[in-house]
N, C-alpha and C. Protein backbone atom coordinates (compact mmCIF):
# COMPACT_ATOMS: atom_id res chain seq x y z
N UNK A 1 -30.49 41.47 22.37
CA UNK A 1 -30.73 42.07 21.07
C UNK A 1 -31.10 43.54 21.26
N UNK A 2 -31.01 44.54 20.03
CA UNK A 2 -31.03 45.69 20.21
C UNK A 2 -32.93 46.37 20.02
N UNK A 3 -33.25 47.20 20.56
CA UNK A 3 -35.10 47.51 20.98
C UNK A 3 -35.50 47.42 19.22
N UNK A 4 -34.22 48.07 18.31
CA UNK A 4 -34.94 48.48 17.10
C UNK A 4 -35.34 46.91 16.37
N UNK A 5 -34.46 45.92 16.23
CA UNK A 5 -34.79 44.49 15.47
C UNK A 5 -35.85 44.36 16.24
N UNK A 6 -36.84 44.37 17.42
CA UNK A 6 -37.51 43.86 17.95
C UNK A 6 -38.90 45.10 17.38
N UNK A 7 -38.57 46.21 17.14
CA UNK A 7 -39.51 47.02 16.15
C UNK A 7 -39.68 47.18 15.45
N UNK A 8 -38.58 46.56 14.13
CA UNK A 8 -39.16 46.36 12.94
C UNK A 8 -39.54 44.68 12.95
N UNK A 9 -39.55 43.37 13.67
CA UNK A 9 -40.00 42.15 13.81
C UNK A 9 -42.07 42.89 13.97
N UNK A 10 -41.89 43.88 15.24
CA UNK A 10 -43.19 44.06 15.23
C UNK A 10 -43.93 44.87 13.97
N UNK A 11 -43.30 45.73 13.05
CA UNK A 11 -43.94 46.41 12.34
C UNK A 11 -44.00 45.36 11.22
N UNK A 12 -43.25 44.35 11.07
CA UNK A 12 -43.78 43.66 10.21
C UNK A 12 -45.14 42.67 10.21
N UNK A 13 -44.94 42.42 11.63
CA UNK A 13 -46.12 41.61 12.16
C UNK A 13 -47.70 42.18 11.92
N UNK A 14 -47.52 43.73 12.10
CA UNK A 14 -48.35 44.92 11.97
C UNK A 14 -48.97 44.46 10.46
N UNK A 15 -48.10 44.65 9.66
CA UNK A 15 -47.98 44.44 7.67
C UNK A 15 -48.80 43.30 7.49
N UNK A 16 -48.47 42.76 8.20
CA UNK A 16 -48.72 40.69 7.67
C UNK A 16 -50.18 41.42 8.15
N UNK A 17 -50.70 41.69 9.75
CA UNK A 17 -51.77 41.53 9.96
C UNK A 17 -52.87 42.03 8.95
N UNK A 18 -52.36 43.27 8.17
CA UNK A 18 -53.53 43.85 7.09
C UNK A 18 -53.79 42.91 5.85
N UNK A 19 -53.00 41.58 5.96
CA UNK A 19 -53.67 40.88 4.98
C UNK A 19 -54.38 39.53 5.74
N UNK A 20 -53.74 39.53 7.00
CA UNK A 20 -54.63 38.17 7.56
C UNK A 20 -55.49 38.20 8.32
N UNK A 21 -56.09 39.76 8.58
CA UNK A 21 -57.44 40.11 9.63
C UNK A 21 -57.91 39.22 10.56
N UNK A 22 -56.70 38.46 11.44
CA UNK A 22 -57.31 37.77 12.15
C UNK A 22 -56.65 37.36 13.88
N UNK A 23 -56.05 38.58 13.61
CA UNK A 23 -55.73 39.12 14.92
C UNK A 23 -54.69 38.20 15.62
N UNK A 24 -53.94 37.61 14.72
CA UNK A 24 -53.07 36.73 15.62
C UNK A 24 -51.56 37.34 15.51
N UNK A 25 -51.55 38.12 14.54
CA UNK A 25 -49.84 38.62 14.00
C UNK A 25 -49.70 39.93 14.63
N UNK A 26 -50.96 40.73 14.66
CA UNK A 26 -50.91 41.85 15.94
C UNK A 26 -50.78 41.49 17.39
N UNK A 27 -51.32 40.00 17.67
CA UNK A 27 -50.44 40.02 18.83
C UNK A 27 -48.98 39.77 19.34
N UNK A 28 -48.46 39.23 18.33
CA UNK A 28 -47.22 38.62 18.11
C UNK A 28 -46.65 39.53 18.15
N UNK A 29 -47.21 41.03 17.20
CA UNK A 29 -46.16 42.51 17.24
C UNK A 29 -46.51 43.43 18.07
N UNK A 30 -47.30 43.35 19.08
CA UNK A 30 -47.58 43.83 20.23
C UNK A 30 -46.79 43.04 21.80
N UNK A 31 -46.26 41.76 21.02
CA UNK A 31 -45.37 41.06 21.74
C UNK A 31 -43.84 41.29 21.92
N UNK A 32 -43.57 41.46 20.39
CA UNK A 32 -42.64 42.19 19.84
C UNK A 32 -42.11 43.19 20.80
N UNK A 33 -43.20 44.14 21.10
CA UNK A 33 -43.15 45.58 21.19
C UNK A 33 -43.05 45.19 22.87
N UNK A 34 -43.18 44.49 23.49
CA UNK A 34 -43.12 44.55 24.99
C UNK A 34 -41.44 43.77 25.08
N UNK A 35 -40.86 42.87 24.17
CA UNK A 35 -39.58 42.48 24.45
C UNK A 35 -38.84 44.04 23.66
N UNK A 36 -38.83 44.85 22.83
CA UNK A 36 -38.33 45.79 22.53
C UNK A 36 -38.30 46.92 23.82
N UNK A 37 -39.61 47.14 24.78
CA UNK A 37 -39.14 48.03 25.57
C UNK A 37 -38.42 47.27 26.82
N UNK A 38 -38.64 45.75 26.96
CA UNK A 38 -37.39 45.40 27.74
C UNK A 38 -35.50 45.40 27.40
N UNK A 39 -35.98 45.37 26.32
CA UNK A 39 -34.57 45.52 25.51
C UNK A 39 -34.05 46.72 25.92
N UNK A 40 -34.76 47.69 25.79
CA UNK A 40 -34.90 49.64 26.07
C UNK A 40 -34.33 49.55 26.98
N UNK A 41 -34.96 48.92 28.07
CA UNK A 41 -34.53 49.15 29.38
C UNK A 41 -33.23 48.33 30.01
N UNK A 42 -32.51 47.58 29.01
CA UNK A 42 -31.34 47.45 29.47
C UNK A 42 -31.23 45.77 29.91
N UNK A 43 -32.62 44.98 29.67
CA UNK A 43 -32.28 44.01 30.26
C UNK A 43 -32.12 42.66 29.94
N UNK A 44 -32.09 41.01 29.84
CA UNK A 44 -31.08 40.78 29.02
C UNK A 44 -31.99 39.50 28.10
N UNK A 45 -30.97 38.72 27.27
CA UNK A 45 -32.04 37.90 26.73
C UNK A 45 -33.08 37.39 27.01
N UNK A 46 -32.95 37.01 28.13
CA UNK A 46 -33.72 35.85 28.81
C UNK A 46 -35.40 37.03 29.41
N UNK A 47 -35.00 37.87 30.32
CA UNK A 47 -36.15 38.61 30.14
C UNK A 47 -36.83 39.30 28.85
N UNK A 48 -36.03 39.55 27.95
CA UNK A 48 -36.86 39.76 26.78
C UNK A 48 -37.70 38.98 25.76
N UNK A 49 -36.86 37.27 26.08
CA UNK A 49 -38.15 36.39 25.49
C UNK A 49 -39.12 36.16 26.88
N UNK A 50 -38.94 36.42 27.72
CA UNK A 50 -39.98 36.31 28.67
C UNK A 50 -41.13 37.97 28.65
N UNK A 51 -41.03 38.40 28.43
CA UNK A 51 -41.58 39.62 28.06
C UNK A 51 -42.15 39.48 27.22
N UNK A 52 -41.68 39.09 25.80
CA UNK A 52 -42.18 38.85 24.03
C UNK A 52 -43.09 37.94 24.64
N UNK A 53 -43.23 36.24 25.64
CA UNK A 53 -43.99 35.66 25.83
C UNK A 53 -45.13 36.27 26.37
N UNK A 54 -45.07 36.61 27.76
CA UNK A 54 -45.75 37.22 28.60
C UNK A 54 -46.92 38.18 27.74
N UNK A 55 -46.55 39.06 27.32
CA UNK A 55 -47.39 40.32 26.76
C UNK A 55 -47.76 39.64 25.03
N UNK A 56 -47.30 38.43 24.34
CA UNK A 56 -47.67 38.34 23.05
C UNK A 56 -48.95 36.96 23.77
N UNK A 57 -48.80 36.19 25.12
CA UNK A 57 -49.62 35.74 25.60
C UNK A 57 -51.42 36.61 25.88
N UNK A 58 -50.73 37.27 26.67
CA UNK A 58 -52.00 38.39 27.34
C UNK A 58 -52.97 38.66 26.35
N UNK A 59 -52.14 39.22 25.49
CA UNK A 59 -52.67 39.80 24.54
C UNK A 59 -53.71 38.67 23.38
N UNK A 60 -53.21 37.54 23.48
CA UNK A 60 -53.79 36.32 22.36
C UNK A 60 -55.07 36.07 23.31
N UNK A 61 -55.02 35.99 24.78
CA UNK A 61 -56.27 35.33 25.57
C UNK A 61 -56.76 36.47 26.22
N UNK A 62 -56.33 37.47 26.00
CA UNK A 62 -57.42 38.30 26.49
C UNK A 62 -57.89 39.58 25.70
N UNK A 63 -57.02 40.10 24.57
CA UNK A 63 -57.59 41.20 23.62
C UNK A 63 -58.09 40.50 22.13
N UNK A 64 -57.49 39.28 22.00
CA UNK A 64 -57.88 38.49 20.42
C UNK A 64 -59.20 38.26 20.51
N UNK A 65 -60.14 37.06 21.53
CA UNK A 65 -61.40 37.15 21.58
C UNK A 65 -62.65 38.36 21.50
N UNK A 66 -61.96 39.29 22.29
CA UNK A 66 -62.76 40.57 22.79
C UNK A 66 -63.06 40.97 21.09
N UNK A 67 -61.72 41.42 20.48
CA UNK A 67 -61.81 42.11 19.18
C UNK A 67 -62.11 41.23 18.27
N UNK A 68 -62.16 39.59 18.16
CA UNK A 68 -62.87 38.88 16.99
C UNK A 68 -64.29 39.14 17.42
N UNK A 69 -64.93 39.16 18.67
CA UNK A 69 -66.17 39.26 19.00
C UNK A 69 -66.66 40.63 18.45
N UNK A 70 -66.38 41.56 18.48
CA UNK A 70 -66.74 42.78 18.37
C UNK A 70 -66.36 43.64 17.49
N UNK A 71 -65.24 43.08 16.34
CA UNK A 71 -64.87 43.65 15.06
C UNK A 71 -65.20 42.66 13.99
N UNK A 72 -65.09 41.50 14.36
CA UNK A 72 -65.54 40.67 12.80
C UNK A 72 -66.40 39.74 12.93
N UNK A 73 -67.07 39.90 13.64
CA UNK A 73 -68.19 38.74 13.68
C UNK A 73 -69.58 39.94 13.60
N UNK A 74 -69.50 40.75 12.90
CA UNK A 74 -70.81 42.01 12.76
C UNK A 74 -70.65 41.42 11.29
N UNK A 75 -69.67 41.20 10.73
CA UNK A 75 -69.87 41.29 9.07
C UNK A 75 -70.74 40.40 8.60
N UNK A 76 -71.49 41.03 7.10
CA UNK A 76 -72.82 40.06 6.81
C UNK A 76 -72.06 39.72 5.72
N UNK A 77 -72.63 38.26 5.56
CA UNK A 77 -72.04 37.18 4.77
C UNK A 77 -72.58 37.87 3.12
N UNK A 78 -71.20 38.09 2.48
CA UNK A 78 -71.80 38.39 1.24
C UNK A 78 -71.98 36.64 0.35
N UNK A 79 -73.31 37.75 -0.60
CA UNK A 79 -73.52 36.52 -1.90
C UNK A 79 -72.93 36.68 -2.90
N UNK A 80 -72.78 36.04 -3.42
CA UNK A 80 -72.38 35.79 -5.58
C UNK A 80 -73.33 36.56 -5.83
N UNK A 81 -73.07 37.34 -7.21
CA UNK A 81 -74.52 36.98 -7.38
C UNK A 81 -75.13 35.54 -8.38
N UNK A 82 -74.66 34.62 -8.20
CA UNK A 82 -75.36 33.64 -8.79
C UNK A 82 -76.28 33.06 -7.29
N UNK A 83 -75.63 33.50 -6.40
CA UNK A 83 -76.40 33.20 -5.21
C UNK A 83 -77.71 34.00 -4.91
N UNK A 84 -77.72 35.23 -5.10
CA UNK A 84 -78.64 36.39 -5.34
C UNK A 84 -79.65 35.67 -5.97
N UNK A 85 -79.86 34.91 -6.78
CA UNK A 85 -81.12 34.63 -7.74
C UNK A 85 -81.55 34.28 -7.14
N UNK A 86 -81.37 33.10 -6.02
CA UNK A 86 -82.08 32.47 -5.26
C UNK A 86 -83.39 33.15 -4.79
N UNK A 87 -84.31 32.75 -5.07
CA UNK A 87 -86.18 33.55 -4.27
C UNK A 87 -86.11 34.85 -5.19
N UNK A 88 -85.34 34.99 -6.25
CA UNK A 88 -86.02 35.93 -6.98
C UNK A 88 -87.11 35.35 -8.38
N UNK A 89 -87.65 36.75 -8.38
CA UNK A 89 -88.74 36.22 -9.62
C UNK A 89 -88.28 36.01 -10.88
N UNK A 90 -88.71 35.01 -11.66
CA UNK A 90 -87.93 35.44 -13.27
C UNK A 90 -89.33 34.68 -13.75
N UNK A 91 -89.37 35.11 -15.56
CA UNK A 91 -90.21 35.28 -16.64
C UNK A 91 -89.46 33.47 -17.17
N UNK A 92 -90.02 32.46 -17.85
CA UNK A 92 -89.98 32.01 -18.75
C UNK A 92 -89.76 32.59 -19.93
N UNK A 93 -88.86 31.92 -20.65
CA UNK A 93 -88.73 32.83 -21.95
C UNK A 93 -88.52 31.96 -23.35
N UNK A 94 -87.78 30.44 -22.91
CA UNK A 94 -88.49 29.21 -23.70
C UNK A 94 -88.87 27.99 -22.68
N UNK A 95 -90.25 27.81 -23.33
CA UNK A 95 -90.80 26.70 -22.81
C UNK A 95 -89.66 26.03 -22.13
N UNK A 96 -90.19 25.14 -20.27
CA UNK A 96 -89.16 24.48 -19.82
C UNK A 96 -90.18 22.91 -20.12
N UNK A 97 -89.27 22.06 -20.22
CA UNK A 97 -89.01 20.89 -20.36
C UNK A 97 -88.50 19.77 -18.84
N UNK A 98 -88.83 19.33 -18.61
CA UNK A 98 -88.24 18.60 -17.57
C UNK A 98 -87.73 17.52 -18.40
N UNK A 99 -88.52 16.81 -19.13
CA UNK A 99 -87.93 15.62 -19.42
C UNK A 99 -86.80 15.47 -20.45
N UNK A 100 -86.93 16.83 -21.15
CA UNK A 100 -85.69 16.82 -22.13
C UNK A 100 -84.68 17.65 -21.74
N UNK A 101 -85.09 18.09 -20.37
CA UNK A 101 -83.82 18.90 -19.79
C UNK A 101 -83.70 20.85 -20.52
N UNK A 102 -84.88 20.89 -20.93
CA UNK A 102 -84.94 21.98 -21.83
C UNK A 102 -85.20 23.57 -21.34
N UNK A 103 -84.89 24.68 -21.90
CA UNK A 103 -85.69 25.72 -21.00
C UNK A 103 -84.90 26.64 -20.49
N UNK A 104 -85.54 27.99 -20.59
CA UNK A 104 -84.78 29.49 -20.37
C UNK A 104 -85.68 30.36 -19.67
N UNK A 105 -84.94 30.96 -18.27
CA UNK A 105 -85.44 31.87 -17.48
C UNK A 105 -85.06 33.15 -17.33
N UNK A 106 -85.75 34.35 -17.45
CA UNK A 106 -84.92 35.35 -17.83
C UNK A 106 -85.16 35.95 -15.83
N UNK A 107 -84.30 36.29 -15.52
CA UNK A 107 -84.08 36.57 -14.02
C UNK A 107 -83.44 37.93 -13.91
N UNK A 108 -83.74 38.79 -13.61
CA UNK A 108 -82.99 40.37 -13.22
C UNK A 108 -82.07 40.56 -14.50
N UNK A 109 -82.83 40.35 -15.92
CA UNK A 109 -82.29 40.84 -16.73
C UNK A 109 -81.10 40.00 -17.26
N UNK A 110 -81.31 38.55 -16.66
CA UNK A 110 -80.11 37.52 -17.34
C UNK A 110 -81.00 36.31 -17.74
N UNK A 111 -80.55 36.12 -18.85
CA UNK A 111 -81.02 34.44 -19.16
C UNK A 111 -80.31 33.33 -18.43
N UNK A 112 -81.21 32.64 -17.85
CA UNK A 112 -80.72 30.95 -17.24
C UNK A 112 -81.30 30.31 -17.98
N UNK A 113 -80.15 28.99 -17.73
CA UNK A 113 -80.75 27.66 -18.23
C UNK A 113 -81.70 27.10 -17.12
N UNK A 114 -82.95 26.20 -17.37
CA UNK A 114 -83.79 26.18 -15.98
C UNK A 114 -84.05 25.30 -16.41
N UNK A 115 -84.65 24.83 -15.18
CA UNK A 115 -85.93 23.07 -15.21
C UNK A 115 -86.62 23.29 -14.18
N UNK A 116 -87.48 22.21 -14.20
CA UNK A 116 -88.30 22.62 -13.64
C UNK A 116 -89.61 21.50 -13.05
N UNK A 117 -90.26 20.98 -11.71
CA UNK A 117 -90.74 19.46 -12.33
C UNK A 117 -92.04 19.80 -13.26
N UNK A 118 -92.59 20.16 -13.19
CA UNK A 118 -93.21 20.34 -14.63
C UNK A 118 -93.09 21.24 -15.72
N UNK A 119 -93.44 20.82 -16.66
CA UNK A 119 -93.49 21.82 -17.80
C UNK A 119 -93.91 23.19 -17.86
N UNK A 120 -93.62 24.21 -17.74
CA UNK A 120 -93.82 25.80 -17.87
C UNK A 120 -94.23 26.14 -19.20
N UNK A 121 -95.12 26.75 -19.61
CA UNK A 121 -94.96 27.51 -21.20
C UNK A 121 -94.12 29.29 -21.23
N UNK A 122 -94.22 29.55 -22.69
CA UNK A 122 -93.32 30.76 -22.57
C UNK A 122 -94.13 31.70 -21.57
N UNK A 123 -93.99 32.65 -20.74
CA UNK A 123 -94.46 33.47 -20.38
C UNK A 123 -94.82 33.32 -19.07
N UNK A 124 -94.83 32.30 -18.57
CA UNK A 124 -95.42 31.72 -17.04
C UNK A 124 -93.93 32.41 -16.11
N UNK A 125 -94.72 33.18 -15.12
CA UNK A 125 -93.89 33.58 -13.84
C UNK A 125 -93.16 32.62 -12.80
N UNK A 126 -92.14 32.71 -12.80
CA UNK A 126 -91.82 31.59 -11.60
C UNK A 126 -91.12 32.25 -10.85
N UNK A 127 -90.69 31.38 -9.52
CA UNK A 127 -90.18 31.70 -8.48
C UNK A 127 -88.82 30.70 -7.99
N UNK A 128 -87.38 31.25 -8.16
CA UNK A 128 -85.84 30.42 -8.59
C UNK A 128 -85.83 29.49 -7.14
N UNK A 129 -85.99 28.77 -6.68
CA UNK A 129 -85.64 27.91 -5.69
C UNK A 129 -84.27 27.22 -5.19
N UNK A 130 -83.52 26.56 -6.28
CA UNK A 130 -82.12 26.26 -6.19
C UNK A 130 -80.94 26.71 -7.20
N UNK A 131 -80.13 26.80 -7.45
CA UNK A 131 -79.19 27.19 -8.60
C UNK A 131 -77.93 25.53 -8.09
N UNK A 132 -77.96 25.06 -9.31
CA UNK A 132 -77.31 23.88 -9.96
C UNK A 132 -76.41 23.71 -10.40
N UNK A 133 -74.78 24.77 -10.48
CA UNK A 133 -74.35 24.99 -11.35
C UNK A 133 -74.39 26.21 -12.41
N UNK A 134 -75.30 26.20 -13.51
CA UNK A 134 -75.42 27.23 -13.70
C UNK A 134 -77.28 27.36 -14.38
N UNK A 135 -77.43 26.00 -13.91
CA UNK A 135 -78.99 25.82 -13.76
C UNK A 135 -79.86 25.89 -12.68
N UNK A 136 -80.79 26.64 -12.70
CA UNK A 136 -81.98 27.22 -12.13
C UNK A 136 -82.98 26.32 -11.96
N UNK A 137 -83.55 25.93 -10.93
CA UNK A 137 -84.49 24.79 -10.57
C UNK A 137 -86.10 25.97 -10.22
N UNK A 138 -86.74 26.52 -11.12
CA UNK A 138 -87.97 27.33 -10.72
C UNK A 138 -89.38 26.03 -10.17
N UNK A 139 -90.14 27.21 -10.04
CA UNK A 139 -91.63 26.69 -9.88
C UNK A 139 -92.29 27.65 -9.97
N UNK A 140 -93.37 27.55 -10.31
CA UNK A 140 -94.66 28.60 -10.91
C UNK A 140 -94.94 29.68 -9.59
N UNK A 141 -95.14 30.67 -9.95
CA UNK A 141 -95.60 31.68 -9.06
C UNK A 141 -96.92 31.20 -9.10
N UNK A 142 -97.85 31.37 -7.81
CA UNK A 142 -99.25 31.29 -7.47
C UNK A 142 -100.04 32.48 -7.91
């Protein structure tokens, strides 16, 4: 085959990788790119899938780990923010109810539906412990 099909196989591999960040399609087009300069050099099928193997190998067991270790395993796990509420403070704002399932927490400026195991009156501080859906499980600030 001719070096260029074997450089646009890799530049596509390149493409794919910016949506699958996970380092497996850059090796494939860095594989690419080692049967393309055997191609270059004149030599024939059989060394060029041995080449595409060879160097799309190397590259999977020995540059894929290195760079998942040290490019994407730093990233901090983002939250929702329905996850965010979690351990924040919020105001009562109607009486909660446990037994009738009743009750509103106002939290960073949003109303939740809440419960709670005991009864809260309006105005009592609490502290969000679980989120339920789109219910708030508080308990009284000390």
């Amino acid at each position: 085959m001719n070096y260029y099909v074997y450089l646009i196989l890799a530049v596509a591999c390149f493409v794919g990788e910016m949506f699958t960040m996970e380092f497996s399609l850059a090796c494939l087009g860095i594989g690419a790119l080692g049967a393309a300069a055997a191609s270059w050099f004149g030599l024939g099928v059989w060394p060029q899938v041995g080449a595409f193997a060879l160097v799309a190998a190397v590259c999977w067991l020995g540059i894929r780990p290195f760079a998942r270790k040290h490019l994407y395993d730093k990233s901090t796990p983002v939250k929702t923010p329905a996850e965010a509420v979690i351990g924040q403070e919020g105001v009562v704002e109607t009486s909660i109810d446990p037994v009738q399932e009743t009750g509103r927490v106002k939290v960073n400026g949003e109303s939740w539906k809440a419960t709670a195991k005991q009864p809260l009156p309006v105005g009592t501080v609490c502290i969000v412990e679980k989120l339920d859906g789109v219910t708030l499980t508080v308990t009284p600030k000390n």
